[in-house]
C-alpha atoms as a PDB file:
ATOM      1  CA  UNK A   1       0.000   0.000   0.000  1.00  0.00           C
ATOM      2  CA  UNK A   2       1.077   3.279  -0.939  1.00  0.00           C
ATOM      3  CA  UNK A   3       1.699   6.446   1.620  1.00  0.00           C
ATOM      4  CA  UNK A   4      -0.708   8.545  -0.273  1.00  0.00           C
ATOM      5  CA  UNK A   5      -3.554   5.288   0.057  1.00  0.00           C
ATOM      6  CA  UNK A   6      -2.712   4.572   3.595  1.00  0.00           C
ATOM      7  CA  UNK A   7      -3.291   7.744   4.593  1.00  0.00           C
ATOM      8  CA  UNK A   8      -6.096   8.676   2.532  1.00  0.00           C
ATOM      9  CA  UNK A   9      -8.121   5.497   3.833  1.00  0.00           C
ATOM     10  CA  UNK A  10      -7.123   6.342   7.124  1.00  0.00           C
ATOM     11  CA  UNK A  11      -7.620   9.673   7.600  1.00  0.00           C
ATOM     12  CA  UNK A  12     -10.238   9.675   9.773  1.00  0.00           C
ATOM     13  CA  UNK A  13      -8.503   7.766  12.082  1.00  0.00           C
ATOM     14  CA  UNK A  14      -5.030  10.128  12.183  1.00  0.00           C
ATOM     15  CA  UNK A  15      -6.568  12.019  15.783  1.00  0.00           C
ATOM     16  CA  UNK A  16      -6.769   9.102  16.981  1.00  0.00           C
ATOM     17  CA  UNK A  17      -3.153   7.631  15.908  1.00  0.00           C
ATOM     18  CA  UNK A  18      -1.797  10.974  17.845  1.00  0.00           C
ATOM     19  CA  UNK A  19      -4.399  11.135  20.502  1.00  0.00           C
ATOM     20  CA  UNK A  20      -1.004  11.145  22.911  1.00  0.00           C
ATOM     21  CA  UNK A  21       0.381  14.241  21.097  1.00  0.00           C
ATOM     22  CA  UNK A  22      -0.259  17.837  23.762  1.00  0.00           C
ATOM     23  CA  UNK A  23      -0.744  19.691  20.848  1.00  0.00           C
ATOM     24  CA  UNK A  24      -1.692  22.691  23.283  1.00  0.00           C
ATOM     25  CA  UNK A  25       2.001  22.437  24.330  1.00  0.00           C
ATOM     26  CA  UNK A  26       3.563  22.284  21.036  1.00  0.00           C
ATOM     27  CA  UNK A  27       1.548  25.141  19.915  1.00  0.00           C
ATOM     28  CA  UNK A  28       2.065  27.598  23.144  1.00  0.00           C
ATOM     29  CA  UNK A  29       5.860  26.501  23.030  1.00  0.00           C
ATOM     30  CA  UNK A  30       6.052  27.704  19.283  1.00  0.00           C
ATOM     31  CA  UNK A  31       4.033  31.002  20.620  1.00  0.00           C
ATOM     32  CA  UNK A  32       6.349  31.876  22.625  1.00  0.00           C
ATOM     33  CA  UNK A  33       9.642  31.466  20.830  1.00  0.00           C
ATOM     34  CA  UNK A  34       7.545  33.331  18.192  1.00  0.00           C
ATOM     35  CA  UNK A  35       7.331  36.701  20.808  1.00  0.00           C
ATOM     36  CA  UNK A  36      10.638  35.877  21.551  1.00  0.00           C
ATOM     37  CA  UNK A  37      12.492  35.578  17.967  1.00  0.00           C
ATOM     38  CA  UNK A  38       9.682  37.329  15.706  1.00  0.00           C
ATOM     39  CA  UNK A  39       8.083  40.067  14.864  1.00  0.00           C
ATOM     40  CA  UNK A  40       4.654  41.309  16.295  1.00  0.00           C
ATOM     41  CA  UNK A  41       2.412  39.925  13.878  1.00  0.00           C
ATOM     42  CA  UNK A  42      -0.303  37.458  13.747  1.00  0.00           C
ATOM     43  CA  UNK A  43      -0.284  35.727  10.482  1.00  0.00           C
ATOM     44  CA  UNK A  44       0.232  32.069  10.433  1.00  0.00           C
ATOM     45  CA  UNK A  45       0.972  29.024   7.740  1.00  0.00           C
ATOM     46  CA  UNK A  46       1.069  25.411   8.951  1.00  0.00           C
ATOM     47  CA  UNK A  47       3.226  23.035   6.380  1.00  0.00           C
ATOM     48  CA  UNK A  48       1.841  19.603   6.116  1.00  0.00           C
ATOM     49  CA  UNK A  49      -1.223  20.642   8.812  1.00  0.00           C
ATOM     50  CA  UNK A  50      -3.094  17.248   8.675  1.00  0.00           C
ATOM     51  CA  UNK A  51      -6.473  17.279  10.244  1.00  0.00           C
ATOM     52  CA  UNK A  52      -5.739  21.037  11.859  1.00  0.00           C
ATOM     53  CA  UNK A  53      -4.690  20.661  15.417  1.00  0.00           C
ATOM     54  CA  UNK A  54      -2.251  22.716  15.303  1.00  0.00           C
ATOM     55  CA  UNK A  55      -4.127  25.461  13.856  1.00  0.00           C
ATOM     56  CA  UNK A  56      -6.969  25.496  15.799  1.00  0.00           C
ATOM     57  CA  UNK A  57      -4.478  26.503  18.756  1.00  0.00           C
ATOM     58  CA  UNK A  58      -3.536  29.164  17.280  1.00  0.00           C
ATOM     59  CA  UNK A  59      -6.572  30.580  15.960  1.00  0.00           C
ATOM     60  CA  UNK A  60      -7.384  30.798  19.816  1.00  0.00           C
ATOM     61  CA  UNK A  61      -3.993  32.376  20.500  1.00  0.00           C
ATOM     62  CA  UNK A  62      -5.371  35.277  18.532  1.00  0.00           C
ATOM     63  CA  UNK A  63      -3.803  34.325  14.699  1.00  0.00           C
ATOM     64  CA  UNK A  64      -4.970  34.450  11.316  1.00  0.00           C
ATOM     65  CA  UNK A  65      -4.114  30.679  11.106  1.00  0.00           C
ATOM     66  CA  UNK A  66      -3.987  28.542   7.903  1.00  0.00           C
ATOM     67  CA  UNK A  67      -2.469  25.176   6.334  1.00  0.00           C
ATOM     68  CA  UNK A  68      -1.232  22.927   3.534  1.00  0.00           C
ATOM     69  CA  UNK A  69      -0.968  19.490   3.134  1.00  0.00           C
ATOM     70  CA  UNK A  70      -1.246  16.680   0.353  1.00  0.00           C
ATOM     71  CA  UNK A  71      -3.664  14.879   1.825  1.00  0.00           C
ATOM     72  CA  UNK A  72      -7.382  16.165   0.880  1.00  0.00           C
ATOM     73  CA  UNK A  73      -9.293  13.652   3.635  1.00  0.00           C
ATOM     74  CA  UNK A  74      -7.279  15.030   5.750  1.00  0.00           C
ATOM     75  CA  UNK A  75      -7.877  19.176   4.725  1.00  0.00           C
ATOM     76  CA  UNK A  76     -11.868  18.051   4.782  1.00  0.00           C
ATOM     77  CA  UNK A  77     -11.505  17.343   8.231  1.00  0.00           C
ATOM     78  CA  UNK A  78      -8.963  20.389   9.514  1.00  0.00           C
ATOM     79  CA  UNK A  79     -11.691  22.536   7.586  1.00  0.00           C
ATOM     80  CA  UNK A  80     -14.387  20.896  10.023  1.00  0.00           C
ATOM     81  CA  UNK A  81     -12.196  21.523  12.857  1.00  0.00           C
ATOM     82  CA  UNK A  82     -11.091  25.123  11.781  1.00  0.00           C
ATOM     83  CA  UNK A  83     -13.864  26.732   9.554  1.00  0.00           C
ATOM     84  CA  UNK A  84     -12.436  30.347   9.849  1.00  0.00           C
ATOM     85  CA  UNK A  85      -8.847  28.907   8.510  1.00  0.00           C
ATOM     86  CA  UNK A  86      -8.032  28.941   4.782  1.00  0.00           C
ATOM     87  CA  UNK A  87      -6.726  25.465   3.601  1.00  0.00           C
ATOM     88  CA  UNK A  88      -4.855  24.568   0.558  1.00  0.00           C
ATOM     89  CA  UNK A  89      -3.795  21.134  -1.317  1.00  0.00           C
ATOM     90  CA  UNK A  90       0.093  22.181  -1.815  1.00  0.00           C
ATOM     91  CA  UNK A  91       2.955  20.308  -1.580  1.00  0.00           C
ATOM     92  CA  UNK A  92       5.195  22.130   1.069  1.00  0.00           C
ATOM     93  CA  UNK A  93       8.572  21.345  -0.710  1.00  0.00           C
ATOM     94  CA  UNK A  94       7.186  24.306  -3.557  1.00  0.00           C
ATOM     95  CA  UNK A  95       5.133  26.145  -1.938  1.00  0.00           C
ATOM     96  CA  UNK A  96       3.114  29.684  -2.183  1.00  0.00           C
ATOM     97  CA  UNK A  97       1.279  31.127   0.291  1.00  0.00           C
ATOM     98  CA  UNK A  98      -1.692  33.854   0.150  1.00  0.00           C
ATOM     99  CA  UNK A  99      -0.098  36.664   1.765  1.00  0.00           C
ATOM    100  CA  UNK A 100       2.834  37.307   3.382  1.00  0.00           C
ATOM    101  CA  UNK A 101       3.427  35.513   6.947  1.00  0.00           C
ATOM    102  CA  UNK A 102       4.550  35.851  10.284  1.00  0.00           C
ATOM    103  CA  UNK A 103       5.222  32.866  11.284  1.00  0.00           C
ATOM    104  CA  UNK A 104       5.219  29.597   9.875  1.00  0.00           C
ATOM    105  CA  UNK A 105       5.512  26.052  11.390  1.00  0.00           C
ATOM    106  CA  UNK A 106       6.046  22.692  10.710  1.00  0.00           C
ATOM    107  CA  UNK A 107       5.382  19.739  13.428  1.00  0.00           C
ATOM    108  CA  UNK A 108       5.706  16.161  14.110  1.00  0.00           C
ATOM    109  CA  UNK A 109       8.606  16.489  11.958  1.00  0.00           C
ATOM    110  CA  UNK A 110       6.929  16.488   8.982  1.00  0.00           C
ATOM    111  CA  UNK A 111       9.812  18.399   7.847  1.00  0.00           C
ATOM    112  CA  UNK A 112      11.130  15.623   6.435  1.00  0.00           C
ATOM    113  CA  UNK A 113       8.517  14.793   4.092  1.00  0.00           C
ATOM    114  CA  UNK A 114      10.479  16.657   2.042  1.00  0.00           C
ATOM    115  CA  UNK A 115      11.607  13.253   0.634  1.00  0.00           C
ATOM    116  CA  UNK A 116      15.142  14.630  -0.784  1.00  0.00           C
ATOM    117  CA  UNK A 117      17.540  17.448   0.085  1.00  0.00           C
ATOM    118  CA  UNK A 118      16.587  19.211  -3.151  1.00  0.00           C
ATOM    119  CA  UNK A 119      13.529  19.464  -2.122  1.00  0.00           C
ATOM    120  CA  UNK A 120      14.233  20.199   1.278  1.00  0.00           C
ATOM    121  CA  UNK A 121      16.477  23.233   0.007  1.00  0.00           C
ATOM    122  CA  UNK A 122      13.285  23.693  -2.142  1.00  0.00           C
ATOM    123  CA  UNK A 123      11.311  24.109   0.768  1.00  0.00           C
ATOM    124  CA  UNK A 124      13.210  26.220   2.960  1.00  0.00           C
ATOM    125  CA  UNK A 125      13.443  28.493   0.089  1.00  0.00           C
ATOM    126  CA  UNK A 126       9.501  28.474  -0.141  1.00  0.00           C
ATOM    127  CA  UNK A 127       9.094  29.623   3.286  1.00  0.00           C
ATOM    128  CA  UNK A 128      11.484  32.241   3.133  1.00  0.00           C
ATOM    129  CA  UNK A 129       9.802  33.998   0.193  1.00  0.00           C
ATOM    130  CA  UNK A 130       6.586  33.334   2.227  1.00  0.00           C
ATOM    131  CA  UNK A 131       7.693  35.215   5.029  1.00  0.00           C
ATOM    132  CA  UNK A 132       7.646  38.946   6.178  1.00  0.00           C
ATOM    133  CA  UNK A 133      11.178  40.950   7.064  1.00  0.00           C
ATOM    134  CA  UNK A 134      12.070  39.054  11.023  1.00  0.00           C
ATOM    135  CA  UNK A 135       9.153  36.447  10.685  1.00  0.00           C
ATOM    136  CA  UNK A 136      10.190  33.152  11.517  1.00  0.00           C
ATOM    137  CA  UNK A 137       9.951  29.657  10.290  1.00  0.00           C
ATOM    138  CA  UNK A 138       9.825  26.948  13.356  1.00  0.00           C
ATOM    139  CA  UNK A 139      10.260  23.070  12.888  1.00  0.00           C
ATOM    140  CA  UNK A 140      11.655  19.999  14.802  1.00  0.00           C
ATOM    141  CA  UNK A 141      13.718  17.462  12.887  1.00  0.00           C
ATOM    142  CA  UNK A 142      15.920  14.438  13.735  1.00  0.00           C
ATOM    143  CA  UNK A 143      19.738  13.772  13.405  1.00  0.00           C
ATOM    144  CA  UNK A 144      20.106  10.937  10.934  1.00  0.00           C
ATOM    145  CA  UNK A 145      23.282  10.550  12.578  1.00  0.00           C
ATOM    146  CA  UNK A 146      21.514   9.509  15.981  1.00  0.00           C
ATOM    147  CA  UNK A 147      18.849   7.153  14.693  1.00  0.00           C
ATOM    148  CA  UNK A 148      18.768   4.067  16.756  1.00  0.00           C
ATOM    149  CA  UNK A 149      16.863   1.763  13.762  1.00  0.00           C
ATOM    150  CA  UNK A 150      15.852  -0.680  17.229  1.00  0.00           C
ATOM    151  CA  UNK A 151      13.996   2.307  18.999  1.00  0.00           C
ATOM    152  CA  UNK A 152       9.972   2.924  18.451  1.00  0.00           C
ATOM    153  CA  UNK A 153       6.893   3.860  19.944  1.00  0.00           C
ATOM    154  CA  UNK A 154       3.713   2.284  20.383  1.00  0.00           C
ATOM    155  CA  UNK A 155       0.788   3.094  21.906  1.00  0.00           C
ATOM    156  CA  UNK A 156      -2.964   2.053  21.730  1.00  0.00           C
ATOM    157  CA  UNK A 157      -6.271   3.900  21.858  1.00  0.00           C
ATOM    158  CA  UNK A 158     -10.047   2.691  22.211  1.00  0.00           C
ATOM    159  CA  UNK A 159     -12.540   4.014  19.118  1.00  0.00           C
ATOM    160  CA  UNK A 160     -16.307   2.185  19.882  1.00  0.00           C
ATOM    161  CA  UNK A 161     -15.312  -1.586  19.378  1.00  0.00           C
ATOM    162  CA  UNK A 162     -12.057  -1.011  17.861  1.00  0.00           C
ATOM    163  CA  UNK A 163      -8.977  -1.501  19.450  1.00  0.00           C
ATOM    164  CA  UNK A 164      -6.024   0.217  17.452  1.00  0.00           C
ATOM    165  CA  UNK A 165      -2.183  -0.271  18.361  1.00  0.00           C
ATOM    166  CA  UNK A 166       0.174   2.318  16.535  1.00  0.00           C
ATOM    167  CA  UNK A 167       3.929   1.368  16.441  1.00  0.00           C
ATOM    168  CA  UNK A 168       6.267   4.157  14.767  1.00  0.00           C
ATOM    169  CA  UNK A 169       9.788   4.339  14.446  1.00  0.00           C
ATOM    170  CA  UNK A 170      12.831   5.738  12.424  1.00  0.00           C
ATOM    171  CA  UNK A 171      15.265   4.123   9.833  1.00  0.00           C
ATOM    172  CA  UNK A 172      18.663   5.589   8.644  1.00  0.00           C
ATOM    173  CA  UNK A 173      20.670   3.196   6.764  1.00  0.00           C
ATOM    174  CA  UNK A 174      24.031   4.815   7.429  1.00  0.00           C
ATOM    175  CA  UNK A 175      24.449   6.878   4.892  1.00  0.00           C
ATOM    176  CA  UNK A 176      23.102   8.891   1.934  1.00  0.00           C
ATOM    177  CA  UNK A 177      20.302  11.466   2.283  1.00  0.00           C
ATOM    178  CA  UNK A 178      16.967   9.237   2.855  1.00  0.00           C
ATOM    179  CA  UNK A 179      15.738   7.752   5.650  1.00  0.00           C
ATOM    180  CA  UNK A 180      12.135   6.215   6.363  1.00  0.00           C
ATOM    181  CA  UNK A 181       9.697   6.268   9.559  1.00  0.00           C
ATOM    182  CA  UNK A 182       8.060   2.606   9.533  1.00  0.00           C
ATOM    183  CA  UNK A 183       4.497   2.494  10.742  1.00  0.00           C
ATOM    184  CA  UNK A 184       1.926  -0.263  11.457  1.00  0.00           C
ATOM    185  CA  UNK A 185      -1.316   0.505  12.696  1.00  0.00           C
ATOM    186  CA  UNK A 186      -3.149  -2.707  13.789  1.00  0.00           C
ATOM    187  CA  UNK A 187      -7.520  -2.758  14.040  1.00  0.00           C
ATOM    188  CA  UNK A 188      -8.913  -5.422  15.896  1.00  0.00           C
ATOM    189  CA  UNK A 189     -12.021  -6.146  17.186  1.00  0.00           C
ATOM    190  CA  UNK A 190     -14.943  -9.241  17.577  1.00  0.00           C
ATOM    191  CA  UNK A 191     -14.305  -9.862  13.390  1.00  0.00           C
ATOM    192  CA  UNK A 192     -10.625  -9.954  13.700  1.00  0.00           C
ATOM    193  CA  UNK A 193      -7.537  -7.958  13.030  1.00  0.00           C
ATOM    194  CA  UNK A 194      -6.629  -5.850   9.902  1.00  0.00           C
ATOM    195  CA  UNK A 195      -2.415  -4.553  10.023  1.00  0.00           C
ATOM    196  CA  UNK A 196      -1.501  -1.883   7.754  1.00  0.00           C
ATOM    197  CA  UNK A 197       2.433  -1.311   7.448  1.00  0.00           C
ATOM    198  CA  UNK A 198       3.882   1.258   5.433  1.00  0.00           C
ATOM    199  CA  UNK A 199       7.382   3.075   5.493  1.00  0.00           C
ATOM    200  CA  UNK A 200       7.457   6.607   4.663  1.00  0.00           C
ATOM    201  CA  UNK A 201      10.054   8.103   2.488  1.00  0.00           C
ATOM    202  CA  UNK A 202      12.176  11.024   3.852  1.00  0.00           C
ATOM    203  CA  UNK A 203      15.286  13.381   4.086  1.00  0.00           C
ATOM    204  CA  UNK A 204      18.059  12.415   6.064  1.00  0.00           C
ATOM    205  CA  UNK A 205      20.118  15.085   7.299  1.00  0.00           C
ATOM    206  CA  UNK A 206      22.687  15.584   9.965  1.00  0.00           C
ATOM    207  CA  UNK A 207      21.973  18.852  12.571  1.00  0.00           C
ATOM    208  CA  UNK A 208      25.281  20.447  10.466  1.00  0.00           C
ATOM    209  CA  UNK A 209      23.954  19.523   7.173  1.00  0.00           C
ATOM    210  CA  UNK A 210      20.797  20.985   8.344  1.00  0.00           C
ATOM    211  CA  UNK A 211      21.915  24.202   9.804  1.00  0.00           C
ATOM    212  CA  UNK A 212      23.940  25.080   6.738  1.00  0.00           C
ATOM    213  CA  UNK A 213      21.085  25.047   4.368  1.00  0.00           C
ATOM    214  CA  UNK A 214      19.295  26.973   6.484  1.00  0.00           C
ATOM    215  CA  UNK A 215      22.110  29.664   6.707  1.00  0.00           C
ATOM    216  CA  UNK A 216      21.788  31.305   3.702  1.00  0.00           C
ATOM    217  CA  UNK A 217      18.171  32.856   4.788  1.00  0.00           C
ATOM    218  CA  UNK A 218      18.025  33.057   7.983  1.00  0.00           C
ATOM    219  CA  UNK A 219      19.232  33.301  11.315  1.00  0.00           C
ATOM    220  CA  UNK A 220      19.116  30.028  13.106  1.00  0.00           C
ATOM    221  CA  UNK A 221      18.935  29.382  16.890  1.00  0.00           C
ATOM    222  CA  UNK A 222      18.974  25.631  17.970  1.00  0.00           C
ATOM    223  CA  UNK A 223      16.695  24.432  21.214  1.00  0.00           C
ATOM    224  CA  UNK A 224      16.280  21.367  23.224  1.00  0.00           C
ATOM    225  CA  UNK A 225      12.826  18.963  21.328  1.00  0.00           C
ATOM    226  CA  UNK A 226      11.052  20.264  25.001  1.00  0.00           C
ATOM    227  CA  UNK A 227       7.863  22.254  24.646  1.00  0.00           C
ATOM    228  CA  UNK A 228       8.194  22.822  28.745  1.00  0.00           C
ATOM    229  CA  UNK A 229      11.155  25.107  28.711  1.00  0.00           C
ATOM    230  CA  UNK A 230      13.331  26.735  26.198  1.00  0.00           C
ATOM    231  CA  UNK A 231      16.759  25.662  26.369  1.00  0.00           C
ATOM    232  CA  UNK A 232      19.611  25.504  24.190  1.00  0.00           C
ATOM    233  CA  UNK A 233      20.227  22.464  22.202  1.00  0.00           C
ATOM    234  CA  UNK A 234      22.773  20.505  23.977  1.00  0.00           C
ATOM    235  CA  UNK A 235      24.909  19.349  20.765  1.00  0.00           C
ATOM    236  CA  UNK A 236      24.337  16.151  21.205  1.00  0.00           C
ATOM    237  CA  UNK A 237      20.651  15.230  21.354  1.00  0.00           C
ATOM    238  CA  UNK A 238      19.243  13.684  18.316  1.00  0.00           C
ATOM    239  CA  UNK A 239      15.902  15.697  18.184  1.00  0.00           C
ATOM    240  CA  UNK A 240      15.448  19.409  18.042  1.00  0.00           C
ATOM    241  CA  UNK A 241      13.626  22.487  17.629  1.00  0.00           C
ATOM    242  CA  UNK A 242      14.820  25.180  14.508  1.00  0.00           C
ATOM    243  CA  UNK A 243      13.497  28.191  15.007  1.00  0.00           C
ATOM    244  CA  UNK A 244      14.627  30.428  11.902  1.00  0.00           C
ATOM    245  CA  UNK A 245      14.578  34.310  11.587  1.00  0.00           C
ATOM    246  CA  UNK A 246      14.377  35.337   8.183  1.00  0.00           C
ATOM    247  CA  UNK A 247      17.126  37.848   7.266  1.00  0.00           C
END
């Protein structure tokens, strides 16, 4: 099964898949490094926004919110969830968006969707066109260098008289610039049990590798993947947040 059909047919069950996600959290941490690093404004683009989560935190933070993804099941239901937002079916690694923005974010490191470091450079240079003068662009990624291919998560979550377990987990071969997050997302209930496994395509790219495509457009400060506190990344943590001031 394809990425595009696994999603697609299971759209409606993505909230559920990251029912353990504080997207409150993510989206206050993001605030506030936004009042910290950005300018005053209030305009907002989510890259690859799924069902709108996101979004509809910061449409209650007071922004002119909107999103993009690939994935129109998924756009049907943000636009449920966010009816004042303006959605669009765009691929974020060439982007445009409707007006000039503040601030623009990417989560769950969706980043690397951006299956490719041409289209990753593609990307970052789509967002930095899309921003105003000191508007910032603010994304976590992984270090391809610290994948542990034995590490994943799995959790499971109740919907009527289904019983879903969702296993994730990261791949990096060792070298060259893909890697792939393997997913299975087993349904079972009084019929039986359906599995669905997939593997994602995606960038791989070290924190360096990362840093210097990012320097040519923008100022780039380096934190600790904690939406609790903002502290400097360590150097030597595998997950971070970017936060990137246009210049």
């Amino acid at each position: 099964m394809s990425v595009n059909a696994l999603y697609t047919d299971l759209s409606g069950y993505y909230d559920l898949m990251c029912v353990d996600i504080d997207y409150q959290a993510q989206s206050h941490a993001i605030r506030r490094l936004h009042q910290i690093f950005g300018n005053s404004g209030t305009t907002h683009l989510d890259l690859a926004c799924g069902t709108g989560p996101h979004v509809r935190h910061f449409i209650d933070f007071g922004y002119a919110s909107s999103g993009l993804d690939i994935n129109q099941p998924m756009l049907d239901i943000a636009t449920t969830r966010c009816s004042e937002a303006h959605f669009t079916l765009q691929d974020m690694s060439d982007f445009k968006a409707n007006e000039p923005q503040d601030l623009i974010t990417c989560f769950l490191y969706s980043i690397h969707y951006n299956d490719g470091i041409e289209k990753l450079k593609a990307c970052i240079s789509s967002a930095h066109c899309a921003l105003k003068s000191d508007g910032i662009f603010c994304f976590n990624a992984v270090d391809k260098d610290k994948i542990d291919n034995a590490l994943s998560v799995k959790h499971s979550a109740q919907q009527e008289s289904d019983l879903f377990t969702f296993r994730s987990g990261w791949h990096y071969s060792g070298q060259g610039e893909k890697q792939s997050l393997r997913l299975s997302i087993e349904k079972a209930n009084a019929e039986g049990t359906q599995l669905w496994n997939d593997e994602h395509p995606m960038v791989a790219v070290s924190f360096a590798e990362l840093s210097a495509l990012l320097a040519p457009h923008f100022e780039v400060h380096v934190f600790e993947h904690n939406y609790e506190k903002i502290i400097p990344w360590d150097n030597a943590s595998g997950n971070a947040i970017f936060v990137c001031v246009k210049v």
